[in-house]
Structure formats: C-alpha cells, structure tokens
Protein backbone atom coordinates (compact mmCIF):
# COMPACT_ATOMS: atom_id res chain seq x y z
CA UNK A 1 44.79 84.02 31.42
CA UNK A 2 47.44 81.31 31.65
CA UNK A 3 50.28 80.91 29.04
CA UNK A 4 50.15 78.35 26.92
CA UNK A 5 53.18 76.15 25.16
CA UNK A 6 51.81 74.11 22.13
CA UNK A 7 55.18 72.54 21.85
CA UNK A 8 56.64 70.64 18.54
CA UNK A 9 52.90 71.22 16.89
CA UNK A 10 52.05 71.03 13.16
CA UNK A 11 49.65 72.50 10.57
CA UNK A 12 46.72 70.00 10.37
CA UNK A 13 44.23 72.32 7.94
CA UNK A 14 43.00 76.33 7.64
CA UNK A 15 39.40 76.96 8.77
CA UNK A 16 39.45 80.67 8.32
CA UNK A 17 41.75 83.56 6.71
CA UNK A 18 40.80 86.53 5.69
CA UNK A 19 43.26 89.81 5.77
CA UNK A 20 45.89 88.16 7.41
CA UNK A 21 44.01 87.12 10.33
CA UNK A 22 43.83 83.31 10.38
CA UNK A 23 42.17 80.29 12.27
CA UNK A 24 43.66 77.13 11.67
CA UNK A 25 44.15 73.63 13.47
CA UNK A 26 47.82 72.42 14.92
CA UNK A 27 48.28 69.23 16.30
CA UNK A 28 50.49 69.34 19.21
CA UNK A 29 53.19 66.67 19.91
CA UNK A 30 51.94 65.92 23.63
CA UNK A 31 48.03 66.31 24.86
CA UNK A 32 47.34 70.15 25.77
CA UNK A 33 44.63 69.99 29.14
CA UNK A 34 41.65 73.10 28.33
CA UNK A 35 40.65 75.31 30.39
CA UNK A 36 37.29 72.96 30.98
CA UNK A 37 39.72 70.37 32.39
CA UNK A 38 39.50 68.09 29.13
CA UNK A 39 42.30 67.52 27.20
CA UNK A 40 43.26 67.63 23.52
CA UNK A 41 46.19 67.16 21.27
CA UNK A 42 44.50 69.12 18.22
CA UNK A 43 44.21 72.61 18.99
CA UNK A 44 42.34 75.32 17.16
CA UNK A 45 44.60 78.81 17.20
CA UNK A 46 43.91 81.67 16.02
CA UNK A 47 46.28 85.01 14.72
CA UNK A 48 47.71 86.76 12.21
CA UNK A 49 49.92 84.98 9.26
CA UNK A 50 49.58 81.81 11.00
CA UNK A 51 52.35 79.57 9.28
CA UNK A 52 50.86 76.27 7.38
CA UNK A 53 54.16 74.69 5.97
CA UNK A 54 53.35 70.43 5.97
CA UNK A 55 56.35 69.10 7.01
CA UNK A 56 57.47 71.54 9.35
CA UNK A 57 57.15 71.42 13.32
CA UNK A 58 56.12 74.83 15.55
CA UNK A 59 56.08 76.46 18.65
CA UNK A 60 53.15 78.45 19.42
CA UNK A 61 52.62 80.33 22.70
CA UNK A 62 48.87 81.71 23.58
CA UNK A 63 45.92 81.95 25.87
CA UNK A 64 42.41 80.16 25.28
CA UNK A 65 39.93 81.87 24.79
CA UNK A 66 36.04 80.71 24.76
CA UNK A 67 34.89 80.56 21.22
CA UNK A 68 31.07 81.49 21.95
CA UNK A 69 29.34 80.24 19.01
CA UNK A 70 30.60 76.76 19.37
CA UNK A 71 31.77 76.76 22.94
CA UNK A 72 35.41 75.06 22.38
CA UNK A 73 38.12 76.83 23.06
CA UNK A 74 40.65 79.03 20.76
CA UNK A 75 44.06 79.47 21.54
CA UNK A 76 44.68 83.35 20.70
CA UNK A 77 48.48 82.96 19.49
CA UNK A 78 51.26 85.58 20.77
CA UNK A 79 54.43 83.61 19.41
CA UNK A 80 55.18 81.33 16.33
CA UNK A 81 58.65 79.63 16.04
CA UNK A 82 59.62 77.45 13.87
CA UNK A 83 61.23 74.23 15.74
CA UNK A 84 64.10 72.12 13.92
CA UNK A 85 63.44 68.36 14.07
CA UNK A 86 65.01 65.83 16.43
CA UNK A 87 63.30 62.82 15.48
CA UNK A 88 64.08 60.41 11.94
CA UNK A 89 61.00 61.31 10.74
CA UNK A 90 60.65 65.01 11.66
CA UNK A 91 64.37 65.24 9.98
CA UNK A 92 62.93 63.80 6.76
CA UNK A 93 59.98 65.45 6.89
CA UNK A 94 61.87 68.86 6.69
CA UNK A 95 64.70 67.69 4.66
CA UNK A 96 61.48 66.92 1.90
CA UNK A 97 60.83 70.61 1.84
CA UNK A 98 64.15 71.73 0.99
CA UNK A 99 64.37 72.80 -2.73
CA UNK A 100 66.43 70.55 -4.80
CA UNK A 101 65.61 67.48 -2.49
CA UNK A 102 61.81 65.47 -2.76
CA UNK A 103 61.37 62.32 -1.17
CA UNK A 104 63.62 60.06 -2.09
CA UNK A 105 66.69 61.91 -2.15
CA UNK A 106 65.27 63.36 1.70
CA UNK A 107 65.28 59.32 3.26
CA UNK A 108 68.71 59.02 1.39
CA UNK A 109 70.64 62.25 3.36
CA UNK A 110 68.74 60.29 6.44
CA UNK A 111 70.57 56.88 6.34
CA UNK A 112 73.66 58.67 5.17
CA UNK A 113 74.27 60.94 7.79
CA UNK A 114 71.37 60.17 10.30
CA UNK A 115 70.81 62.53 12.69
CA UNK A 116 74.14 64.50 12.33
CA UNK A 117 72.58 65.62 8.47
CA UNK A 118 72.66 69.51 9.51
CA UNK A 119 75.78 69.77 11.14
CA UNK A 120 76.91 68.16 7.76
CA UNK A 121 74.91 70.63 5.92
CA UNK A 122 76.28 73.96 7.96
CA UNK A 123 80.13 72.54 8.39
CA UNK A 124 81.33 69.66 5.97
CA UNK A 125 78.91 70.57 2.98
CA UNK A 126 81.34 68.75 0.52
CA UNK A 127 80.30 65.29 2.30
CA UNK A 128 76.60 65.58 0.59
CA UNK A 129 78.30 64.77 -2.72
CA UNK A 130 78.73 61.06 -1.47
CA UNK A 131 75.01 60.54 -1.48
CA UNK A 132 74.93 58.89 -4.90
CA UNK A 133 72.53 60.34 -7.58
CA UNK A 134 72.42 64.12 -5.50
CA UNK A 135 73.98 66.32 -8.07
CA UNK A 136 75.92 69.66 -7.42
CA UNK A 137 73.01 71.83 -8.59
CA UNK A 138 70.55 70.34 -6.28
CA UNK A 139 72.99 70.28 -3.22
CA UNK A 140 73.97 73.65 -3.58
CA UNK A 141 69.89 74.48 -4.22
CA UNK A 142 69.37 72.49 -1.19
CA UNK A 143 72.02 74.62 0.73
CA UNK A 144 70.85 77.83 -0.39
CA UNK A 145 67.40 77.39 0.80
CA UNK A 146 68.50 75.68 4.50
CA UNK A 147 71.09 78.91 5.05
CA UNK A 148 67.56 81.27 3.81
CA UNK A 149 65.38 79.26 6.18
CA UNK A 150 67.68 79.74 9.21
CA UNK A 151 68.62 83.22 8.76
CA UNK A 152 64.94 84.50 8.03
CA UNK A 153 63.60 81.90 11.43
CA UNK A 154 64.87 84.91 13.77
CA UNK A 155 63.42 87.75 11.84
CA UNK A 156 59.96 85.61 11.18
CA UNK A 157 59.83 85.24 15.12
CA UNK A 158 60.83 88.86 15.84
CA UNK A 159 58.56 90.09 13.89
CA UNK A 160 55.28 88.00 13.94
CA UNK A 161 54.30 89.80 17.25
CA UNK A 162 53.63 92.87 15.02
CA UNK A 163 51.27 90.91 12.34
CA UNK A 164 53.47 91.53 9.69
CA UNK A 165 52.61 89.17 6.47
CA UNK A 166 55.00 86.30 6.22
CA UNK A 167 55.56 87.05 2.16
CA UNK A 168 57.12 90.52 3.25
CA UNK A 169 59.31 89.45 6.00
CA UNK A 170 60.79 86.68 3.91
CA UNK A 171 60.94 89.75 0.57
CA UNK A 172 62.56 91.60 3.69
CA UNK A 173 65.44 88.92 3.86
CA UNK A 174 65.56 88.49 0.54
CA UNK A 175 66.81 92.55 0.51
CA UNK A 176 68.36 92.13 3.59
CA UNK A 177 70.42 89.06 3.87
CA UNK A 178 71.66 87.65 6.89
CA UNK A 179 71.84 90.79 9.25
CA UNK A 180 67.89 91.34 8.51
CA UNK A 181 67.34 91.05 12.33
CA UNK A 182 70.03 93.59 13.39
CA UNK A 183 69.44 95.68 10.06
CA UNK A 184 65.28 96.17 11.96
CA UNK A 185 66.71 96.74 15.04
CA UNK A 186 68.87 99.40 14.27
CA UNK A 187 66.28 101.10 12.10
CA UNK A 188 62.92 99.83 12.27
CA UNK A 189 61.89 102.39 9.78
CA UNK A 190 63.17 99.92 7.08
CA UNK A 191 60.09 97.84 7.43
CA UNK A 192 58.37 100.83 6.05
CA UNK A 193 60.84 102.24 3.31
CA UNK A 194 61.83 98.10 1.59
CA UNK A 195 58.32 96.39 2.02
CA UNK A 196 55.50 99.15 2.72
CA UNK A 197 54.80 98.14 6.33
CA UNK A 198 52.69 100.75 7.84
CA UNK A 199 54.26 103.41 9.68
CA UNK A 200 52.38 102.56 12.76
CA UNK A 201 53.32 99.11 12.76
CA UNK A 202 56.94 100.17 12.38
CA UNK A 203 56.73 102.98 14.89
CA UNK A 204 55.62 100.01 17.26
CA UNK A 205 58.97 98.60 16.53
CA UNK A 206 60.71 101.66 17.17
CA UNK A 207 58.90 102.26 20.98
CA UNK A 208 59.27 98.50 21.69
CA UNK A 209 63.24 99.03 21.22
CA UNK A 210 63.50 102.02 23.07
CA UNK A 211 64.31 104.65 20.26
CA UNK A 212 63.34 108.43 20.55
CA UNK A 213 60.41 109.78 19.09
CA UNK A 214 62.83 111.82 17.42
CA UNK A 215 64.73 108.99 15.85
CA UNK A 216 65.97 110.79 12.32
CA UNK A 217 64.56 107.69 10.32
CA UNK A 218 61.14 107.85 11.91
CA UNK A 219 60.83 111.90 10.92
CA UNK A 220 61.80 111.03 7.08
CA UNK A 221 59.10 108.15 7.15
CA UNK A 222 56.36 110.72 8.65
C-alpha cells in the first residue's frame, strides 16, 4: 500500500482510545486524494498514543486502509512528528501552549519579534524582557518548557514506532534530560529499568539498532 504524508495536520477530535490504541480525526493542511479517487482534507488515523495537543501542527505518515463497517478509509499511522509553525497564526497558536504565556501575552511575542520569535527564544533570550507586562518568572517558565518540548520532539518520534505511551517518554526526558535520544540508543534497556517498558518492546529497540543478543544490559533486564 502507498505511503502516505498528512503534512502540517492537526487534532480535530478522538473517536476511539482504549489501551493506547487510538482513532482520532486530523485535518490536513492541503486535500489528501483516497484510495477511491475522492479527496479529503479531514482524515481519520488510527495508532497507538496518537498525539491530540490543540494548537500544535503534525506530520503523520501511513497507509489507508478500508474501514469495513463504514466503508471510508483509515489511515493506519507509522510516524508522528511534531512540525514547528511557519505561519503568524500557527506561531501563535503554539506560542499559546507554552507555560507561562496564554493568549494575550502569545499575539504580543508575535508583533514583537514576528516570525524571528524562536531564534529569539533559543539565542537572545534576554530580548523577551522588552515585551512589556511578560515578567521574569513567566519568561523563564516559558523557556523551560520550549527547551523540554524540543529536546523530548526527537525521542517522541524515535520512539512512537514502538507504541510506547507518550506520558512515559516525556517521564523518560524528564530523567533523562537532553541526551534522552543517545542515552536509548546506547542502551535501550533503559526504557525498561526508568519507566517499566516491557522487555520485548525494548528488546525491539535493541535488534532495530543492531546490538547483540548478548548485550550485558539486555541479560540483567531478563
């Protein structure tokens, strides 16, 4: 079955979730053309963890598959990434979900800094003071969560392949830090010991990344 790229989608509602497995509705930026030839921009997908953040855009790569019952069509997700904004309102709409921000204060950072806001954010972080009312606490609450959101992106998209719950892979950063990702890759087995992933799940981890059956971490976990 063909790949599929819902590109720059967002969470439109939750239809279904029960043990992790989800089915939910995304709303993709451009019109996606089904397998039947019609074409769509909301798209029912369906997977594990399925992220449902308002406010923030997505990736999602899949195949359709026929959903019998109704006979639509179900995009069976492989990949979820989170996508940073481009557009004035897709900047907003993320800055509004940064802690120590809300509305307001999100559409003043906008028409301060405009688009260059997260280059401001990563490099000249003392320039956010100049927004008047945004107090130290709240920028530096605002900063904490951006630098958690971005560091935890590349271990939520390594990692969603192997239906791992979202709430453990963020815990996981939380424990980890910023060298979560490399932390995993150089022992998988950590998914298991810090945040009680099965050992099956992190033994797929281990094969995908080419480490021995023999690996010393895997024979403490078994």
């Amino acid at each position: 079955m063909e790949k599929i790229v819902l590109e720059n989608c967002e969470h439109i509602k939750t239809i279904h979730s029960s043990g992790g497995f989800m089915v939910a509705i995304y709303r993709a930026e451009k019109s996606i053309r089904l397998p039947d030839g019609s074409h769509n921009r909301q798209i029912c997908v369906k997977g594990y963890h399925l992220p449902e953040t308002s406010g923030i855009r997505y990736q999602i790569t899949g195949s359709f598959e026929r959903y019998a019952k109704a006979g639509s069509w179900t995009l069976a997700a492989l990949t979820v990434e989170e996508v940073m904004p481009t557009t004035a309102d897709g900047i907003v709409m993320y800055l509004k979900t940064l802690a120590g921000v809300g509305k307001k204060r999100a559409g003043d950072l906008y028409r301060t800094f405009g688009d260059a806001i997260f280059d401001v954010m990563e490099n000249e972080p003392e320039r956010l003071s100049s927004v008047r009312g945004f107090k130290e606490r709240s920028i530096q609450k605002m900063l904490l969560d951006y630098a958690k959101r971005k560091s935890a992106r590349q271990l939520f998209q390594y990692l969603y392949p192997y239906h791992i719950n979202e709430r453990k892979i963020m815990r996981l950063h939380d424990l980890l830090g910023e060298g979560g990702l490399d932390a995993v890759k150089t022992n998988p087995f950590l998914l298991y010991d810090m945040i009680s992933v099965p050992f099956r799940t992190a033994d797929a981890v281990r094969n995908d990344l080419g480490l021995a059956t023999t690996f010393p971490p895997r024979l403490r976990a078994g």
